[in-house]
Each structure stands twice: as structure tokens, then as C-alpha cells.
C-alpha atoms as a PDB file:
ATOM      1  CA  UNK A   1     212.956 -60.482 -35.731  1.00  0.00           C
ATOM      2  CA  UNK A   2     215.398 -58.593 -38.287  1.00  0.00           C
ATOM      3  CA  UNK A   3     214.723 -59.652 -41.732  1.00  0.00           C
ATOM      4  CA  UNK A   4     217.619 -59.432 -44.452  1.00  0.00           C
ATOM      5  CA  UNK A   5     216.800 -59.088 -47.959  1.00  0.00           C
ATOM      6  CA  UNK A   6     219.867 -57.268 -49.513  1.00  0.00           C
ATOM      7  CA  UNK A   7     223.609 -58.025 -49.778  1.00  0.00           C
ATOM      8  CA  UNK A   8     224.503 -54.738 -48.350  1.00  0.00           C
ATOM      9  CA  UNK A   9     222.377 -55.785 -45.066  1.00  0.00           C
ATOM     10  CA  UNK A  10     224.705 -58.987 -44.687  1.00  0.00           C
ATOM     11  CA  UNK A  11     226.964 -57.635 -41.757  1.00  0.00           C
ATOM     12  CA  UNK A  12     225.859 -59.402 -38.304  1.00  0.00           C
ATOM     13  CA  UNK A  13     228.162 -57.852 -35.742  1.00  0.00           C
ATOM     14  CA  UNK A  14     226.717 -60.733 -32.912  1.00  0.00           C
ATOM     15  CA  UNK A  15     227.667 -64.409 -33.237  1.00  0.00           C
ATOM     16  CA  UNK A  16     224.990 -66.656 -34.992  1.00  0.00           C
ATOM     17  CA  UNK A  17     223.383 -70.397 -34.902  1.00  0.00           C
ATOM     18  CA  UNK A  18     222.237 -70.773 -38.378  1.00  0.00           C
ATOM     19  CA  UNK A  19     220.178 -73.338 -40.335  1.00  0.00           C
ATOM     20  CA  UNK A  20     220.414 -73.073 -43.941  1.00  0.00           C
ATOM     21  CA  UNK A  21     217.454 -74.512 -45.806  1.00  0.00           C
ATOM     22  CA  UNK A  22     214.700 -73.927 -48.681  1.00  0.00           C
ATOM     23  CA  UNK A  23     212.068 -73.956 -45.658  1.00  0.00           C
ATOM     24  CA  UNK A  24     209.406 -73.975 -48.151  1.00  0.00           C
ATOM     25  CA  UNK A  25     206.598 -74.823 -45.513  1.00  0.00           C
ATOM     26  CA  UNK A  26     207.937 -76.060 -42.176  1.00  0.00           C
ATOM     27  CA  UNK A  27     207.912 -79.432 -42.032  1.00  0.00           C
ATOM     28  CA  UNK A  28     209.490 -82.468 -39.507  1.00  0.00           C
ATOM     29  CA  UNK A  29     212.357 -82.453 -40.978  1.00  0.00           C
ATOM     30  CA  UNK A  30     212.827 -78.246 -40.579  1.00  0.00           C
ATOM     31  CA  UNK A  31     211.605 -78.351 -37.123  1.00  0.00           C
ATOM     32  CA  UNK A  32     214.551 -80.612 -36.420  1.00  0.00           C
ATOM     33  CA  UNK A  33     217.394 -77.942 -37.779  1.00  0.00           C
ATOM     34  CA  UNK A  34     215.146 -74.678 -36.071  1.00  0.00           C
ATOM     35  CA  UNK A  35     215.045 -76.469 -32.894  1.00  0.00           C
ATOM     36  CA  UNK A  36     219.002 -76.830 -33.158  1.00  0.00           C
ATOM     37  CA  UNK A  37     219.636 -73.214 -33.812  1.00  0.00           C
ATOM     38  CA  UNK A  38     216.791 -72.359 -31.040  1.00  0.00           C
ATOM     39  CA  UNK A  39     219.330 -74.292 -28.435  1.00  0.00           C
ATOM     40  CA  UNK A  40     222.221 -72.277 -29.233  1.00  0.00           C
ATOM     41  CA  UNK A  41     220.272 -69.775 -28.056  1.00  0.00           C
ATOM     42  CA  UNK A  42     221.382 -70.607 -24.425  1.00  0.00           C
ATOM     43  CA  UNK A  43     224.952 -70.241 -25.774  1.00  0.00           C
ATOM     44  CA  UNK A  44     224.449 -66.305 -26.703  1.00  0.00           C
ATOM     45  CA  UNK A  45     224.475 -67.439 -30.192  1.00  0.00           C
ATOM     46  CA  UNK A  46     221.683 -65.258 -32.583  1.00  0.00           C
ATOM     47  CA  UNK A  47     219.217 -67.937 -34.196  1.00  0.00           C
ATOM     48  CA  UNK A  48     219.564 -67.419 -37.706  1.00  0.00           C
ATOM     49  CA  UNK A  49     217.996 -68.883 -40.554  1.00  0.00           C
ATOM     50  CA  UNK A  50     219.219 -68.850 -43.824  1.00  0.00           C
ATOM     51  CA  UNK A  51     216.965 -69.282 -47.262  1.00  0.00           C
ATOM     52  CA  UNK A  52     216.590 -67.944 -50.907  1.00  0.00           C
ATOM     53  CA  UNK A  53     214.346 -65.724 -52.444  1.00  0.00           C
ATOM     54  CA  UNK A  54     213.385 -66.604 -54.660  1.00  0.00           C
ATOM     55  CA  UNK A  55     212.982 -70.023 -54.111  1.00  0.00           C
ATOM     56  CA  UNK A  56     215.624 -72.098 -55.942  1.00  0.00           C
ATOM     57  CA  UNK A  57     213.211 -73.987 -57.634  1.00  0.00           C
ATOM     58  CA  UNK A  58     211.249 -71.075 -58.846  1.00  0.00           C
ATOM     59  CA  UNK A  59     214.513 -69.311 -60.028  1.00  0.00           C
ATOM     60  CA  UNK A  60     216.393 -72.552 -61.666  1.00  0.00           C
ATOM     61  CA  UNK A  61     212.731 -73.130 -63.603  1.00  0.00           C
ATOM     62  CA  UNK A  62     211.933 -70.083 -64.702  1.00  0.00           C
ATOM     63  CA  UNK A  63     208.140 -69.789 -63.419  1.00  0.00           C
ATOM     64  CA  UNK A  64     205.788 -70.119 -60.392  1.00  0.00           C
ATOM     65  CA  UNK A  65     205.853 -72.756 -57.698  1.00  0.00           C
ATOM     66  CA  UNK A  66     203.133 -72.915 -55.489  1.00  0.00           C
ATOM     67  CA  UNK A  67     204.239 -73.010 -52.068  1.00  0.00           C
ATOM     68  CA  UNK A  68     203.489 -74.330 -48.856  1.00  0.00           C
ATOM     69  CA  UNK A  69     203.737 -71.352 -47.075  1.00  0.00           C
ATOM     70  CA  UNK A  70     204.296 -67.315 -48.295  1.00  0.00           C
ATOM     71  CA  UNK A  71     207.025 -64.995 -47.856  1.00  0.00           C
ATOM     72  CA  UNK A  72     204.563 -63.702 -45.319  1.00  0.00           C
ATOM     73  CA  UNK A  73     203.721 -66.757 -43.433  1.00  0.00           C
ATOM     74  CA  UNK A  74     206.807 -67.993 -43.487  1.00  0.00           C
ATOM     75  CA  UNK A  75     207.969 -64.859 -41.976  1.00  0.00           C
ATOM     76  CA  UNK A  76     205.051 -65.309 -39.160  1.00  0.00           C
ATOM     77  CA  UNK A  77     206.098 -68.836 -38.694  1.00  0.00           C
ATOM     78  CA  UNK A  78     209.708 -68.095 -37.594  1.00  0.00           C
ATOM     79  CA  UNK A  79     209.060 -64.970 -35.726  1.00  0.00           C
ATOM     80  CA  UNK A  80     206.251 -66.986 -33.432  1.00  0.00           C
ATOM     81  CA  UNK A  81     209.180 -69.435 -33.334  1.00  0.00           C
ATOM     82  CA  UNK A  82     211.722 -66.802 -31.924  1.00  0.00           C
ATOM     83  CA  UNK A  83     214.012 -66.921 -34.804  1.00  0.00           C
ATOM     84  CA  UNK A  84     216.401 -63.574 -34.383  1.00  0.00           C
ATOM     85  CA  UNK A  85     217.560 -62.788 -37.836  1.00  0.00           C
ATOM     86  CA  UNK A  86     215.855 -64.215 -41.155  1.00  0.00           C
ATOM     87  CA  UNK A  87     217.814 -63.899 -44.372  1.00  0.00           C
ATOM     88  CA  UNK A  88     215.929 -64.143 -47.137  1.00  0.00           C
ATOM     89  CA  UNK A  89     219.241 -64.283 -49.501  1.00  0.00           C
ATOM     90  CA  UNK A  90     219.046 -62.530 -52.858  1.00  0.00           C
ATOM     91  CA  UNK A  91     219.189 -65.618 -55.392  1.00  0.00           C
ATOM     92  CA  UNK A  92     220.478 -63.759 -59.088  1.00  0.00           C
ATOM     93  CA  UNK A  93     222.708 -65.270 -61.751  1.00  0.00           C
ATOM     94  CA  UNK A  94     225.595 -63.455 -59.952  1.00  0.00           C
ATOM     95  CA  UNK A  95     224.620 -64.611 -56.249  1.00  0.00           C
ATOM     96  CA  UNK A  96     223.692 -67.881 -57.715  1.00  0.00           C
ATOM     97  CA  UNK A  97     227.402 -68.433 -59.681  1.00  0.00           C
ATOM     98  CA  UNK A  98     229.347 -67.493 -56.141  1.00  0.00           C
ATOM     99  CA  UNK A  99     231.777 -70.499 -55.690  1.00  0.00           C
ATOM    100  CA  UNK A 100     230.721 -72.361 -52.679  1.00  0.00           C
ATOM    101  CA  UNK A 101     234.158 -72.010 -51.119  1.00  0.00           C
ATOM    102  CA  UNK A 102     233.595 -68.354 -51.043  1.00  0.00           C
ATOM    103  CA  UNK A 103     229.927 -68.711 -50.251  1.00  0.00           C
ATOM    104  CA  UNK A 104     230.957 -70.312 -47.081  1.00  0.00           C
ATOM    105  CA  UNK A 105     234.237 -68.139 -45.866  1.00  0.00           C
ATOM    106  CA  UNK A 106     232.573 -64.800 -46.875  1.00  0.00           C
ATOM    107  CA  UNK A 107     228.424 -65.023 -46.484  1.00  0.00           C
ATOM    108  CA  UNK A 108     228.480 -67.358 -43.875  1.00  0.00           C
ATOM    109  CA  UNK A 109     231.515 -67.113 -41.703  1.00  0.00           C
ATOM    110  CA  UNK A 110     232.732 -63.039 -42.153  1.00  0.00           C
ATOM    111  CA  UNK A 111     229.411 -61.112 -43.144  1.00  0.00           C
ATOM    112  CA  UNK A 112     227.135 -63.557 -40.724  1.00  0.00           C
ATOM    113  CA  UNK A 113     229.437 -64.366 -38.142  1.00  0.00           C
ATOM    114  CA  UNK A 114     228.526 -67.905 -38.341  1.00  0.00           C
ATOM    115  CA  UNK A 115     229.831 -69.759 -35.040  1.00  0.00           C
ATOM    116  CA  UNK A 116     227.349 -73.404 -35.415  1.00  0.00           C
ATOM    117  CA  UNK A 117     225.687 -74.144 -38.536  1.00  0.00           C
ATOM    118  CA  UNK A 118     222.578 -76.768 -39.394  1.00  0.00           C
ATOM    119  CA  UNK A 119     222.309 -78.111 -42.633  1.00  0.00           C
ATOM    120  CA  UNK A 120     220.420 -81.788 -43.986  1.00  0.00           C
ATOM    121  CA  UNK A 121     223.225 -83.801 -45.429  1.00  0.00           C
ATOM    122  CA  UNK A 122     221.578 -83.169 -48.562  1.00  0.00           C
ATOM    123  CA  UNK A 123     222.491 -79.522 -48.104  1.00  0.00           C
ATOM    124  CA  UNK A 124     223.805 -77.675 -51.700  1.00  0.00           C
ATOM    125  CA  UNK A 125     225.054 -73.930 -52.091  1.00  0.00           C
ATOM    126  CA  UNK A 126     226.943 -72.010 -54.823  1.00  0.00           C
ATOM    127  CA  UNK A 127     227.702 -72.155 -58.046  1.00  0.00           C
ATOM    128  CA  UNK A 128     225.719 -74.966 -59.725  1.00  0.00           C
ATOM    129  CA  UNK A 129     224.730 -76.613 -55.917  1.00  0.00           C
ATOM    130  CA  UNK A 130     228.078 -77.800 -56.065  1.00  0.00           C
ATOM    131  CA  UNK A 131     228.977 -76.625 -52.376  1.00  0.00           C
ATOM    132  CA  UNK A 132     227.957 -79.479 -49.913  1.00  0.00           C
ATOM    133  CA  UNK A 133     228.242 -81.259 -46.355  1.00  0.00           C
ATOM    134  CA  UNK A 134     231.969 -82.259 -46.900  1.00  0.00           C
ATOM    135  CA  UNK A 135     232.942 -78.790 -47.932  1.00  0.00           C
ATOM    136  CA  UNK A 136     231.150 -77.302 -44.923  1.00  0.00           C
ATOM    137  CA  UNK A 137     233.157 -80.372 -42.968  1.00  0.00           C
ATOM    138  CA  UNK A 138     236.582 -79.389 -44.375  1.00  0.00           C
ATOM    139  CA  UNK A 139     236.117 -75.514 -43.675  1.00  0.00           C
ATOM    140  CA  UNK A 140     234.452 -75.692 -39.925  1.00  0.00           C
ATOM    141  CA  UNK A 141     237.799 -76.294 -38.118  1.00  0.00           C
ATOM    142  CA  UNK A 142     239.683 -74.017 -40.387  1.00  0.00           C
ATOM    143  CA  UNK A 143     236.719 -71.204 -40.067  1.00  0.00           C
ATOM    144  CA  UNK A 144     235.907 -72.068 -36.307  1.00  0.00           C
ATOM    145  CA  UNK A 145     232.736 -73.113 -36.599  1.00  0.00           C
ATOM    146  CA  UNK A 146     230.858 -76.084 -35.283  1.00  0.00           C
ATOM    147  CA  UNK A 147     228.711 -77.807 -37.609  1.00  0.00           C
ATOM    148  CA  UNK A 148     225.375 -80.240 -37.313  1.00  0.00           C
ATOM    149  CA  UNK A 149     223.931 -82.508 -40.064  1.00  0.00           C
ATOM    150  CA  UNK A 150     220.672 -84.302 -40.193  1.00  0.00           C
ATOM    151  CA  UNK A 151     219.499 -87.084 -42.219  1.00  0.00           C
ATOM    152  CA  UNK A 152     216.582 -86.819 -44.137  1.00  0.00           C
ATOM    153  CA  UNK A 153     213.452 -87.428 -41.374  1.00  0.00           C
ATOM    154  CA  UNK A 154     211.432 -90.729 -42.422  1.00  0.00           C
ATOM    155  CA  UNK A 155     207.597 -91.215 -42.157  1.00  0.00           C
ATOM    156  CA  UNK A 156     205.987 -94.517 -43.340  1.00  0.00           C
ATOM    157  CA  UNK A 157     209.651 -95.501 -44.894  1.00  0.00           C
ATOM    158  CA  UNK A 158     209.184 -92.380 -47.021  1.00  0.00           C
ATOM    159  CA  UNK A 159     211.681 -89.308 -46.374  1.00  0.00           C
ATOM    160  CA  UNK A 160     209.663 -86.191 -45.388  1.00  0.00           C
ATOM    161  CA  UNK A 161     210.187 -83.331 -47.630  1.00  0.00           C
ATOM    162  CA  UNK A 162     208.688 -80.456 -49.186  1.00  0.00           C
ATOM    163  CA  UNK A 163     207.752 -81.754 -52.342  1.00  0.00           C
ATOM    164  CA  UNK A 164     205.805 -84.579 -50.400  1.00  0.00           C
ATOM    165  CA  UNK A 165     203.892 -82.327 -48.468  1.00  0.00           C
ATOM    166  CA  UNK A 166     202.719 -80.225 -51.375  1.00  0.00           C
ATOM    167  CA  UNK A 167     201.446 -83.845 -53.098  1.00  0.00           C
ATOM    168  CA  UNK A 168     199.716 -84.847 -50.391  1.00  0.00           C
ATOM    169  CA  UNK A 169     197.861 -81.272 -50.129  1.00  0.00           C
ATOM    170  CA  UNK A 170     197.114 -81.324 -53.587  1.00  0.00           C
ATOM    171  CA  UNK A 171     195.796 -84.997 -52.778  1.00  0.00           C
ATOM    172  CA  UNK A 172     193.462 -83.062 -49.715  1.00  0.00           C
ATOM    173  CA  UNK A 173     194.585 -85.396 -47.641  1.00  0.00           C
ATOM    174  CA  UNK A 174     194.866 -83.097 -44.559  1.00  0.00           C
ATOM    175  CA  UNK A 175     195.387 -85.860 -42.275  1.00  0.00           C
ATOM    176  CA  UNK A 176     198.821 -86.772 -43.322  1.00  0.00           C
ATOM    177  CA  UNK A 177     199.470 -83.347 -44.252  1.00  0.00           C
ATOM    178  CA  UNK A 178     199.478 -82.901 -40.172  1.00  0.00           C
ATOM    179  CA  UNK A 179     201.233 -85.508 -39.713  1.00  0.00           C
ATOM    180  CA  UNK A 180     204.338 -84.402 -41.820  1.00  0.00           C
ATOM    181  CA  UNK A 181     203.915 -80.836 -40.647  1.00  0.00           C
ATOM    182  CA  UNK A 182     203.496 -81.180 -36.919  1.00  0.00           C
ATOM    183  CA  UNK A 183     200.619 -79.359 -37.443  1.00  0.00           C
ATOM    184  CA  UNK A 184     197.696 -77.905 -39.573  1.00  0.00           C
ATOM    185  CA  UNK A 185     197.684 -76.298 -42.804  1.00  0.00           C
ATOM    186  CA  UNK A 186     196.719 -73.416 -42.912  1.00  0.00           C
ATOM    187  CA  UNK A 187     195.487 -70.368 -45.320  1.00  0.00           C
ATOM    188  CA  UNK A 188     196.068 -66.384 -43.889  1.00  0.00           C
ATOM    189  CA  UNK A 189     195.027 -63.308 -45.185  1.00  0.00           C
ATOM    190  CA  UNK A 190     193.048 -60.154 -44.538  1.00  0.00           C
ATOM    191  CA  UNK A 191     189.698 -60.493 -44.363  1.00  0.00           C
ATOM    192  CA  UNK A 192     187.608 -58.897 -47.296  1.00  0.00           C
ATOM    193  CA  UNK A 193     184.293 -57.822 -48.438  1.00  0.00           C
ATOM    194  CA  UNK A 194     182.755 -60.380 -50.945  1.00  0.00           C
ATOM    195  CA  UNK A 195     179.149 -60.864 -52.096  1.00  0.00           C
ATOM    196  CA  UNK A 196     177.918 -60.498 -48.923  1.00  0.00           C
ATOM    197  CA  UNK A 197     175.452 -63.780 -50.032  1.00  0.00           C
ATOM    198  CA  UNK A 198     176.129 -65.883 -46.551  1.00  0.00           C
ATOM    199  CA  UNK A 199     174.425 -62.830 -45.325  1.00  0.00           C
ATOM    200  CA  UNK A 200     171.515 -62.750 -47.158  1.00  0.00           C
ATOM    201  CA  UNK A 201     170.902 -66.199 -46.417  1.00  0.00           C
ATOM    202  CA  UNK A 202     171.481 -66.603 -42.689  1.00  0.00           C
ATOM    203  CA  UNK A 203     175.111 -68.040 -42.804  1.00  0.00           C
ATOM    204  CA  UNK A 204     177.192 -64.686 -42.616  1.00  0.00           C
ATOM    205  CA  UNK A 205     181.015 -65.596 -43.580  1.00  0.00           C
ATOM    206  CA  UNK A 206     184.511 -64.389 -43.555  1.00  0.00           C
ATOM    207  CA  UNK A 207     186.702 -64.022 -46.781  1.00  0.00           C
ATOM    208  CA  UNK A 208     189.804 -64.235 -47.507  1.00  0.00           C
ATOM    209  CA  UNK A 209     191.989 -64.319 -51.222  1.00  0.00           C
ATOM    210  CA  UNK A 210     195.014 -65.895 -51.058  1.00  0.00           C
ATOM    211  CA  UNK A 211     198.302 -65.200 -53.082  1.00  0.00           C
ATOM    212  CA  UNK A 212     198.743 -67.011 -56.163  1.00  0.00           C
ATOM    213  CA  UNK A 213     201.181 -68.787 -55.285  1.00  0.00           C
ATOM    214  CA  UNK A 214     199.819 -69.915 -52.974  1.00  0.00           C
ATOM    215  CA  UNK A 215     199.517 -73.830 -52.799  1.00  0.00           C
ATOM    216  CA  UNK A 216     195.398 -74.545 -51.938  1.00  0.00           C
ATOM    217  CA  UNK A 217     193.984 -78.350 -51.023  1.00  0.00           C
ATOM    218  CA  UNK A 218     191.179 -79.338 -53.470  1.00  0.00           C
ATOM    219  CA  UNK A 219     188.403 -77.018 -53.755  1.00  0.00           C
ATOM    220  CA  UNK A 220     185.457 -77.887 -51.225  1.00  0.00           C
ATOM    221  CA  UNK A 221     184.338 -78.014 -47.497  1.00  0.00           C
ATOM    222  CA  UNK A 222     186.573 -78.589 -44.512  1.00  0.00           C
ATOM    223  CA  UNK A 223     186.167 -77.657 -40.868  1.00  0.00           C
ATOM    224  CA  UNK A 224     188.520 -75.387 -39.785  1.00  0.00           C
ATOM    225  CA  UNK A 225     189.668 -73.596 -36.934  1.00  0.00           C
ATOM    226  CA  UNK A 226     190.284 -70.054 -36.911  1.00  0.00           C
ATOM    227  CA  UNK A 227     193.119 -67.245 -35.338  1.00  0.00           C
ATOM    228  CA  UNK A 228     191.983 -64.160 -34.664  1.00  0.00           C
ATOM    229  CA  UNK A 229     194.167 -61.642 -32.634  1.00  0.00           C
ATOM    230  CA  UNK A 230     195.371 -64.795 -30.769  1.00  0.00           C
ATOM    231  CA  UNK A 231     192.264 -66.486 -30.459  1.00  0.00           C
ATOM    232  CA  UNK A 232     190.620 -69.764 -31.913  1.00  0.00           C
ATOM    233  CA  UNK A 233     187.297 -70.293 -33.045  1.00  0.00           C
ATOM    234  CA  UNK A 234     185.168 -73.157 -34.435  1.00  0.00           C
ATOM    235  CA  UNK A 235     184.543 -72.732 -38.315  1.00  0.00           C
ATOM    236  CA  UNK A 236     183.564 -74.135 -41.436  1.00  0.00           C
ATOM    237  CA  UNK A 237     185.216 -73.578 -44.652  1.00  0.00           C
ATOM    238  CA  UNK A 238     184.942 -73.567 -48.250  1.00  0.00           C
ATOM    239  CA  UNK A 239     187.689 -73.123 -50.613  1.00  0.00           C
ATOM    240  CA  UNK A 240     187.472 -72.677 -54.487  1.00  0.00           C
ATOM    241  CA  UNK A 241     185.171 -70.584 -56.996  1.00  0.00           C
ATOM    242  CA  UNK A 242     181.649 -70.404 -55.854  1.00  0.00           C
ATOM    243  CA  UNK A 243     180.215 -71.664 -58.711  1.00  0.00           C
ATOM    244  CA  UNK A 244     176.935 -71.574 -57.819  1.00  0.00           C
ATOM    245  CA  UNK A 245     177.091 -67.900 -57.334  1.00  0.00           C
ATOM    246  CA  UNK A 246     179.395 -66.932 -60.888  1.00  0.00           C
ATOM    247  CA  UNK A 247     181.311 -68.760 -63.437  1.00  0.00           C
ATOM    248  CA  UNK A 248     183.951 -65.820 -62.883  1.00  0.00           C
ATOM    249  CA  UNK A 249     184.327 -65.597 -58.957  1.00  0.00           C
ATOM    250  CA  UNK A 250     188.324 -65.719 -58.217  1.00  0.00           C
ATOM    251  CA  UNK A 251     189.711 -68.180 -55.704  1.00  0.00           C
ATOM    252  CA  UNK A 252     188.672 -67.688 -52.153  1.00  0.00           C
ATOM    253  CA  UNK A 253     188.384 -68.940 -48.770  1.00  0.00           C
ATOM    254  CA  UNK A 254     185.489 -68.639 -47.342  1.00  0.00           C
ATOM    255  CA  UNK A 255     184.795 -69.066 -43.793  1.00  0.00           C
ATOM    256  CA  UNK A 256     181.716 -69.245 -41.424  1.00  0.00           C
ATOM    257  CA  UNK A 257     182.878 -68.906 -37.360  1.00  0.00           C
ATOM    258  CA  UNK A 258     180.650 -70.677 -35.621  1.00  0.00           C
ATOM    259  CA  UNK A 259     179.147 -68.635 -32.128  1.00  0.00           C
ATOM    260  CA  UNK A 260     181.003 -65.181 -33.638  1.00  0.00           C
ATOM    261  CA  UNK A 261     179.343 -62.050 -34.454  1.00  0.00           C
ATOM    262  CA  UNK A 262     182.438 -59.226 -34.615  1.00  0.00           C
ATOM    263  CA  UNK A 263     183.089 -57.035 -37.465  1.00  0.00           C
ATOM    264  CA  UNK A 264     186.765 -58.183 -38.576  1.00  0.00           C
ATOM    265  CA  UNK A 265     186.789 -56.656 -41.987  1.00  0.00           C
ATOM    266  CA  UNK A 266     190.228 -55.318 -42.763  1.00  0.00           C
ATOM    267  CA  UNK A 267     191.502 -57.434 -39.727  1.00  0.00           C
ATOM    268  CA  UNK A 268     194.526 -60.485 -40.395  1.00  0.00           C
ATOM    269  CA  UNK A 269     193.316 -64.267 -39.899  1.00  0.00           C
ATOM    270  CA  UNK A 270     194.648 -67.708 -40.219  1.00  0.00           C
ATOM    271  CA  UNK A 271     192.545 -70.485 -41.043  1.00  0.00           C
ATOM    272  CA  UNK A 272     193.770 -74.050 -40.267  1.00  0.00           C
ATOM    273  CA  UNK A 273     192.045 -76.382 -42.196  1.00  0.00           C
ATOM    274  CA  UNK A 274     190.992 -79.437 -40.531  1.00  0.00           C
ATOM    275  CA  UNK A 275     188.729 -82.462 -42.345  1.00  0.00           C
ATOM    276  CA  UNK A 276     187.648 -82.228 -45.609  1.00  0.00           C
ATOM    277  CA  UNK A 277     184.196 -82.655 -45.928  1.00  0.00           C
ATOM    278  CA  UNK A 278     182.966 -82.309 -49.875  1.00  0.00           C
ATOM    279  CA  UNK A 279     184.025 -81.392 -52.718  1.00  0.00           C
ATOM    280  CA  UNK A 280     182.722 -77.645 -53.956  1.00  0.00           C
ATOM    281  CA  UNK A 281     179.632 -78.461 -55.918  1.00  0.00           C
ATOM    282  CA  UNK A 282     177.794 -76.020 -58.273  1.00  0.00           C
ATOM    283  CA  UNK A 283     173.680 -76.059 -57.216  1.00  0.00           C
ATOM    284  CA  UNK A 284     170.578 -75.051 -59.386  1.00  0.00           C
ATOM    285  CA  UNK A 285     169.608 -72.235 -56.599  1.00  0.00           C
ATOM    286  CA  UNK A 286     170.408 -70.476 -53.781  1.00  0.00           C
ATOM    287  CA  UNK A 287     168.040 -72.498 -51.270  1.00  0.00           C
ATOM    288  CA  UNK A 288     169.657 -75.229 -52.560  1.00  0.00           C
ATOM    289  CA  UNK A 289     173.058 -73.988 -51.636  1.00  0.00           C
ATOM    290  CA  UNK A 290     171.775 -72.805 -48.220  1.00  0.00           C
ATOM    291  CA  UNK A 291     170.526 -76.101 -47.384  1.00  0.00           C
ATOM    292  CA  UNK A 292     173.546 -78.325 -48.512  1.00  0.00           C
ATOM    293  CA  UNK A 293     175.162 -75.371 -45.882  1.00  0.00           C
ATOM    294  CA  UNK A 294     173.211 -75.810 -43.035  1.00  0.00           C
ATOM    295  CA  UNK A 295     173.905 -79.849 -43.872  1.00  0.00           C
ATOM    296  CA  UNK A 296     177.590 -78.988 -43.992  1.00  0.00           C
ATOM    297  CA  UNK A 297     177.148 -76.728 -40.640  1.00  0.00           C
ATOM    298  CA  UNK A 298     176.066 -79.613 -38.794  1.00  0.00           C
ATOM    299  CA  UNK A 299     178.652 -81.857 -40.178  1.00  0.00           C
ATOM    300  CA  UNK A 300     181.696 -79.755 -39.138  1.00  0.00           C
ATOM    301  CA  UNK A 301     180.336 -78.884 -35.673  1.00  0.00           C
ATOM    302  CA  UNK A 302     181.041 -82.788 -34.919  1.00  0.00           C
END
């Protein structure tokens, strides 16, 4: 997949499908407008997406947003999806002030070579979001290009968006998290050394920190399933501080594989979380922590 993060990379010689979107996280509603672009495929078209980085949100408010997925899972996401070209488009306060007229005829159309284009009818681009569906209506006979719009995607007579997803996750409600998302949530990282404790007491784990920005379900226990090198495995999970162990641990994800015994240290993993089980809970000693474990152990395997 060819990845474009600079204006001076923005010259696509081969026709292109694109979807234009925030694509924080992937969820129904996304899948609809990649699964469009995926089509033209068929058609010799390059399936292009097209998003902001940063975020427009995190740009427009001036700090942090925690986010569904990472630059580097969301990069992941739409490779494994066989996406052909991401651009990840510069967002500054001169790209951000381009009039959407000029947005569309020059970024789009000449340096893209834009031949369909997907957009949700609440689609917004240039200067001050005032670019929108009609404009992209009025200029795709003019510019030759054909254009698709979705409505929003409704679940439970509520529309599916980012900002929903990321409540319910903070909620830890991993149920309908899946069932906005098409599938799990999930956490990735490289695997590093911690404390080694699980060792010491017979429950050897996995650890992984996520980014800061990255958006985490409520701290606790969930069973999980995890990727390694393509394959899955049974595991339990805790996410949060380890309290029991420090006041001062940083965030983690910490994972025991159930039936696994490999040294992956230094190796990339994905861990989709699955139930939640408890909340993290600080005990008065370590064989009290190991038993609540080997409690939460059984649970998971279910």
C-alpha cells in the first residue's frame, strides 16, 4: 500500500476510486464507502482513501483526542483491506484555508486523478468545512467524475458514528462496540518486558503499552483473543495500572495466552478484547492477586 503524507507526494499518475473520510476507527458506516472504492477495483480504478492528519478534530481543538484506532492501526486496517494508496493529507492553517472549489479541481481531480469518489452526505472539505455534497455534485460532470453518497448508517434508531463508538468504549460496553464496528476492539503493540510478576507467580503474561492517544475501555479484566504472526490464541486480559503491584505503574495491557509458551518479546500483537469481566481492583498481597487470577482464568476460558 503507498502511503502519502506530503503535498509534494500528491501526483497519482493511475486513475483512482476514493473515499474521503475522518476514518477515525472503522466503523459500519466506513465499511460501507471502503467497500465502494474496493469495487472499483474491477474497473482498473486504484482504491484510494482519503483522510487528515491530524485529525480535524484534534487540529480545530487544539489538543489530544483519543482515538479509536492509531496512525498505525489504521494503516494495518486498510492495508489487510487492500486499500492501494492511503493519503494521510497534511491538515495546516494553509491546507486547512484551501477553498473547497480548488480543493476539489486540484487535490482531488488533477494531483489524484480522481475518476469515482465516496463521501457520507455529511461530507465537509476546505476552507471552514464549507465544501460539501452539492459542490462535489455540481463539479463531477464538469470534472468527469462519478460520485457516490451514503446516508448516515442507523443502529437502534441511532446514526453510527465515531463519536458513538468511542462513548460506548469508554462505557466498556464491548458488546455494542462489535456491533457498530463489525468487529472487535482491539489494542496492538510490541510486546515488552514488564515486572516479570505473572512469572513469579505461575501466570506468565504478555505486555504491551499503548500510545497515548490511544482510546482504552475501562480499566479491568476481559477475555481476549490474541494475533500473533497470523495466528489466534485464547487469552485473558487486564488493562489499567496494576495497582496492586505500584501506585506509579503506567498504563498497560497485560495479557496471559492460554496453552502458549513462545518467547515473543520484541514481536508485534493485537489483542481483541472480548467480555469484560471486572473491574481492576487493588489487593492487600500478592496471593491474593494470584488467586482472584486463577478465579479470573477460569472465568475467561468459558
Amino acid at each position: 500500500m503507498q502511503i502519502i503524507t506530503r503535498l509534494d507526494e500528491l501526483n497519482i499518475n493511475e486513475k483512482t476510486a476514493i473515499a474521503m473520510g475522518k476514518f477515525d476507527g472503522i466503523h459500519l458506516g466506513h465499511k460501507k464507502l471502503l467497500d465502494m472504492i474496493l469495487e472499483q477495483k474491477k474497473n482498473g480504478l486504484k482504491a484510494t482513501v482519503f483522510t487528515f492528519e491530524p485529525s480535524p478534530e484534534e487540529f480545530f481543538v487544539g489538543h489530544t483526542v483519543r482515538q479509536l484506532f492509531t496512525r498505525n492501526e489504521k494503516r494495518r486496517a486498510f492495508e489487510k483491506m487492500g486499500i492501494d494508496i492511503l493519503v494521510e493529507f497534511p491538515l495546516t492553517e494553509a491546507t486547512a484555508a484551501t477553498p473547497p472549489e480548488d480543493f476539489v479541481r486540484n487535490i482531488l481531480v488533477d494531483d489524484l486523478n480522481a475518476r469515482y469518489i465516496a463521501a457520507g452526505t455529511d461530507v465537509s472539505f476546505g476552507d471552514k468545512g464549507s465544501g460539501n455534497q452539492f459542490l462535489l455534485k455540481n463539479l463531477s460532470k464538469e470534472l468527469g467524475f462519478d460520485l457516490w453518497l451514503i446516508d448516515k448508517v442507523m443502529m437502534d434508531g441511532e446514526e453510527v458514528s465515531s463519536t458513538r463508538v468511542r462513548n460506548v468504549v469508554s462505557d466498556g460496553d464491548m458488546d455494542m462496540v462489535r456491533r457498530l464496528l463489525g468487529y472487535d476492539y482491539s489494542i496492538s503493540g510490541i510486546v515488552e518486558h514488564g515486572r516479570h510478576i505473572g512469572h513469579t507467580i505461575g501466570v506468565p503474561t504478555v505486555n504491551i503499552f499503548p500510545q497515548d492517544n490511544k482510546l482504552l475501555p475501562p480499566f479491568g479484566v476481559y477475555s481476549s483473543i490474541v494475533v500473533i504472526d497470523g495466528c489466534e490464541y485464547r487469552g485473558m486480559t487486564n488493562i489499567g495500572r496494576k495497582p496492586t503491584i505500584s501506585e506509579h505503574e503506567k498504563v498497560g495491557v497485560e495479557t496471559y495466552i492460554y496453552d502458549f509458551d513462545e518467547d515473543v518479546y520484541g514481536k508485534a500483537i493485537e489483542v481483541k478484547l472480548k467480555d469484560f469481566l471486572r473491574p481492576e481492583m487493588k489487593f492487600d498481597s500478592i496471593d491474593q492477586l494470584k488467586t482472584q487470577i486463577e478465579n479470573d482464568l477460569k472465568l475467561a476460558a468459558k
